[in-house]
Structures are given as C-alpha cells and as structure tokens.
N, C-alpha and C. Protein backbone atom coordinates (compact mmCIF):
# COMPACT_ATOMS: atom_id res chain seq x y z
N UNK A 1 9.69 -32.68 27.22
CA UNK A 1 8.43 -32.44 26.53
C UNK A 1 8.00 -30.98 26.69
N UNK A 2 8.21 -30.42 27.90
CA UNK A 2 7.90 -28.87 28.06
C UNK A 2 8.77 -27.71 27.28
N UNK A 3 9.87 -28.35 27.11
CA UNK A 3 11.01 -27.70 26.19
C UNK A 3 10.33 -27.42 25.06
N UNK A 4 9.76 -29.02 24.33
CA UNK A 4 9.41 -28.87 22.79
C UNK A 4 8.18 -28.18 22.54
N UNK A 5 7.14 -27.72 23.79
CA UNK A 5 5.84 -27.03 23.69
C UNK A 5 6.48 -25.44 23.71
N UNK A 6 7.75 -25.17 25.07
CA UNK A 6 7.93 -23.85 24.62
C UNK A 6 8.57 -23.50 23.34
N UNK A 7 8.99 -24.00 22.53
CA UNK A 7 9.53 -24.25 21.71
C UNK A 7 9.01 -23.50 20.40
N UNK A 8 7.63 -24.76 20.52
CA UNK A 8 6.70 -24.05 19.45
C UNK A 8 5.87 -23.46 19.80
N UNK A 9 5.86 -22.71 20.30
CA UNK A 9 4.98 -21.40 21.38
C UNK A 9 5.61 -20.57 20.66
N UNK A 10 7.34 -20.26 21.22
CA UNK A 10 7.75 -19.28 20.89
C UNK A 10 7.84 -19.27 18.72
N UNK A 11 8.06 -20.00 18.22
CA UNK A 11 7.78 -20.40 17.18
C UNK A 11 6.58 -19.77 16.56
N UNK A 12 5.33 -20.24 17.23
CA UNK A 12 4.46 -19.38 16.47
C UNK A 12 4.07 -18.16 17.35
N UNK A 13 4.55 -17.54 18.01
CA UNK A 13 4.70 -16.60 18.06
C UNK A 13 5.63 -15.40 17.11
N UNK A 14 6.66 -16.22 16.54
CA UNK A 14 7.41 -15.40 15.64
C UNK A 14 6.91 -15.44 14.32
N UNK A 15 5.86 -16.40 13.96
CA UNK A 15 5.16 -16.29 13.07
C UNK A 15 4.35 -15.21 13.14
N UNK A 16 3.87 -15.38 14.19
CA UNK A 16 2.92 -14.18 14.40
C UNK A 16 3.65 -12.52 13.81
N UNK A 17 4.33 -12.59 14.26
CA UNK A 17 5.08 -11.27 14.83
C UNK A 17 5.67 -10.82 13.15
N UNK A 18 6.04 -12.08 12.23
CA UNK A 18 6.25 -12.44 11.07
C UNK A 18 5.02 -11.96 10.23
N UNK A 19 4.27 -12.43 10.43
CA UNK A 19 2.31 -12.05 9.98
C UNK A 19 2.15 -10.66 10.13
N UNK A 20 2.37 -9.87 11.25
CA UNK A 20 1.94 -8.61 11.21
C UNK A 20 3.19 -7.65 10.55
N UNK A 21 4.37 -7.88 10.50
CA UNK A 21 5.31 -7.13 9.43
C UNK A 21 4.60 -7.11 8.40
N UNK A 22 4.53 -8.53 7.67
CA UNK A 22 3.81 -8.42 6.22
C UNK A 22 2.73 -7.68 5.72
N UNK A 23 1.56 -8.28 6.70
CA UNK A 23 0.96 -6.98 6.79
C UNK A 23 0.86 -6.02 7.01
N UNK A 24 1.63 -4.98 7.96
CA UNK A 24 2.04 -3.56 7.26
C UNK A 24 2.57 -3.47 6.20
N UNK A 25 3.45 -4.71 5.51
CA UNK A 25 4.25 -4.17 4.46
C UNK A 25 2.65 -4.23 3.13
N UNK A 26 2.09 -4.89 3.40
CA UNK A 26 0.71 -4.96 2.54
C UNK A 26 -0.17 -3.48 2.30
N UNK A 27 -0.14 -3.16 3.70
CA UNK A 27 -0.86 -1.81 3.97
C UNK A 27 -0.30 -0.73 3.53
N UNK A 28 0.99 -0.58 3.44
CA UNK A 28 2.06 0.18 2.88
C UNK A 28 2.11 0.94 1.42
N UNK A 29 2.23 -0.92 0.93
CA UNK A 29 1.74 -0.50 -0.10
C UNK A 29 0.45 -0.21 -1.05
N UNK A 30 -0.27 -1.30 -0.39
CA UNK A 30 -2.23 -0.31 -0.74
C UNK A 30 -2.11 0.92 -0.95
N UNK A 31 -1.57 1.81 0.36
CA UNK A 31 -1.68 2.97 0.26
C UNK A 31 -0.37 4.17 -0.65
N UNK A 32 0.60 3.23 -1.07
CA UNK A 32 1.06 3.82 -2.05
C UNK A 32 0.73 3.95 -3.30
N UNK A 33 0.13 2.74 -3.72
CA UNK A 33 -0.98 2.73 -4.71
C UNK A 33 -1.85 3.54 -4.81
N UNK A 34 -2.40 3.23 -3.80
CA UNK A 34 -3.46 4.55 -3.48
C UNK A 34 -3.24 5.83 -4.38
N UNK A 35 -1.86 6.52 -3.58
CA UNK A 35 -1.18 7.88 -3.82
C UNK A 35 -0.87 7.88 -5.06
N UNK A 36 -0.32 6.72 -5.80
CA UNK A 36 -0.56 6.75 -7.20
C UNK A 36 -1.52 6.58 -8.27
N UNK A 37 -2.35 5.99 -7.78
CA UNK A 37 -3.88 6.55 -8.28
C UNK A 37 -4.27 7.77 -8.51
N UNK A 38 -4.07 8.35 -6.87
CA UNK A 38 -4.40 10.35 -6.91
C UNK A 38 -3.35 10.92 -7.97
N UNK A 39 -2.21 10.56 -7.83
CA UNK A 39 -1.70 11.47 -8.59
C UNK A 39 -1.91 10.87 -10.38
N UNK A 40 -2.31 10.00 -10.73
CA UNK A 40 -2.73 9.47 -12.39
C UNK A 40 -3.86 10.75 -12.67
N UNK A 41 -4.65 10.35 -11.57
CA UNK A 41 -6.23 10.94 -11.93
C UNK A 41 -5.92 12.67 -11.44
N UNK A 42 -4.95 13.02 -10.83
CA UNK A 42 -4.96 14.64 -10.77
C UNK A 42 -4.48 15.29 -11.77
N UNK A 43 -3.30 14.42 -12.59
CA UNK A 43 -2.61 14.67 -13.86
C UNK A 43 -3.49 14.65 -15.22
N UNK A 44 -4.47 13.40 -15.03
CA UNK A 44 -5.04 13.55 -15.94
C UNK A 44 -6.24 14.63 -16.24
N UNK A 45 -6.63 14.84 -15.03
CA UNK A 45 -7.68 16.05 -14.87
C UNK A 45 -7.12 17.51 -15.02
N UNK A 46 -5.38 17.49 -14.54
CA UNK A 46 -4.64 18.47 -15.06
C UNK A 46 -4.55 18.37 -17.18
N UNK A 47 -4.66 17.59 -17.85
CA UNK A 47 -4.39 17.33 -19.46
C UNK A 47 -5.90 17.48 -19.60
N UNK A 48 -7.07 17.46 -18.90
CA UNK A 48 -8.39 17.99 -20.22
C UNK A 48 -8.39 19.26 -19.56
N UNK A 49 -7.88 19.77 -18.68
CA UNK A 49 -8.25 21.38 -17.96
C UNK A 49 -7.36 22.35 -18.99
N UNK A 50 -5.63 21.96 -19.59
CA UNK A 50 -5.02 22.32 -20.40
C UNK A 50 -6.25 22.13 -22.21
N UNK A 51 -6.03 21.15 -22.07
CA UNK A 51 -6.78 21.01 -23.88
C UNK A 51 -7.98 22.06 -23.70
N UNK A 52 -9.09 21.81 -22.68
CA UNK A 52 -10.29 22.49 -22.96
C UNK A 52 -9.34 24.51 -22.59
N UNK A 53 -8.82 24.41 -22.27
CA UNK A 53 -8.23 25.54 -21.89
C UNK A 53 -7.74 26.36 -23.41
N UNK A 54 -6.79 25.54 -24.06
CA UNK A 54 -6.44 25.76 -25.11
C UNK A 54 -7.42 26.17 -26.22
N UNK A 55 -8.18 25.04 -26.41
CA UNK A 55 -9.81 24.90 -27.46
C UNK A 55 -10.48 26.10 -26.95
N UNK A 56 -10.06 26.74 -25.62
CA UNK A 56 -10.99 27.76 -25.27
C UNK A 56 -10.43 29.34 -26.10
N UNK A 57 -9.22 29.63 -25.92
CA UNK A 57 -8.52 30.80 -26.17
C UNK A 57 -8.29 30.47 -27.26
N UNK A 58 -8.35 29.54 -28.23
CA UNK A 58 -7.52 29.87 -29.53
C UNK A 58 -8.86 29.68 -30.64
C-alpha cells in the first residue's frame, strides 16, 4: 500500500514538473507574440512616416 501512495506522489509530482514546462512554453510564447506585435506596429508607424514623408516633399 505504501508503494502505491509513493507511486502517485511521484506521479503527480511529474505532473507537476509537466505543468510548469507548459507553462513556460505558454510564457514563451505570449512574449513572442508580444515581439510581434512591436514589430507590426513599428512597421506600420514606419509606412505613414514614409507616405506623410512623401505627401510632404513632392
């Protein structure tokens, strides 16, 4: 009977251990997202700085 308690001890413990991979792999990517967000919105703020740039000199 003490066998089958360490058993599932160690068990959910590897769940555990299972749980927090994922969640870095979660966090990971949030924040790659993230970085692709910045770079949508820096590009796009780079395309009206060109147009109004253009509309300006010509």
């Amino acid at each position: 009977m003490l066998g089958l308690a360490e058993g599932l001890l160690s068990l959910a413990e590897g769940l555990l251990d299972l749980a927090e991979v994922v969640l870095g792999l979660a966090e990971s990517l949030l924040d790659l997202v993230k970085g692709l967000l910045g770079l949508q919105q820096a590009l796009n703020i780079w395309k009206v700085y060109n147009l109004l740039s253009f509309e300006f000199y010509s």
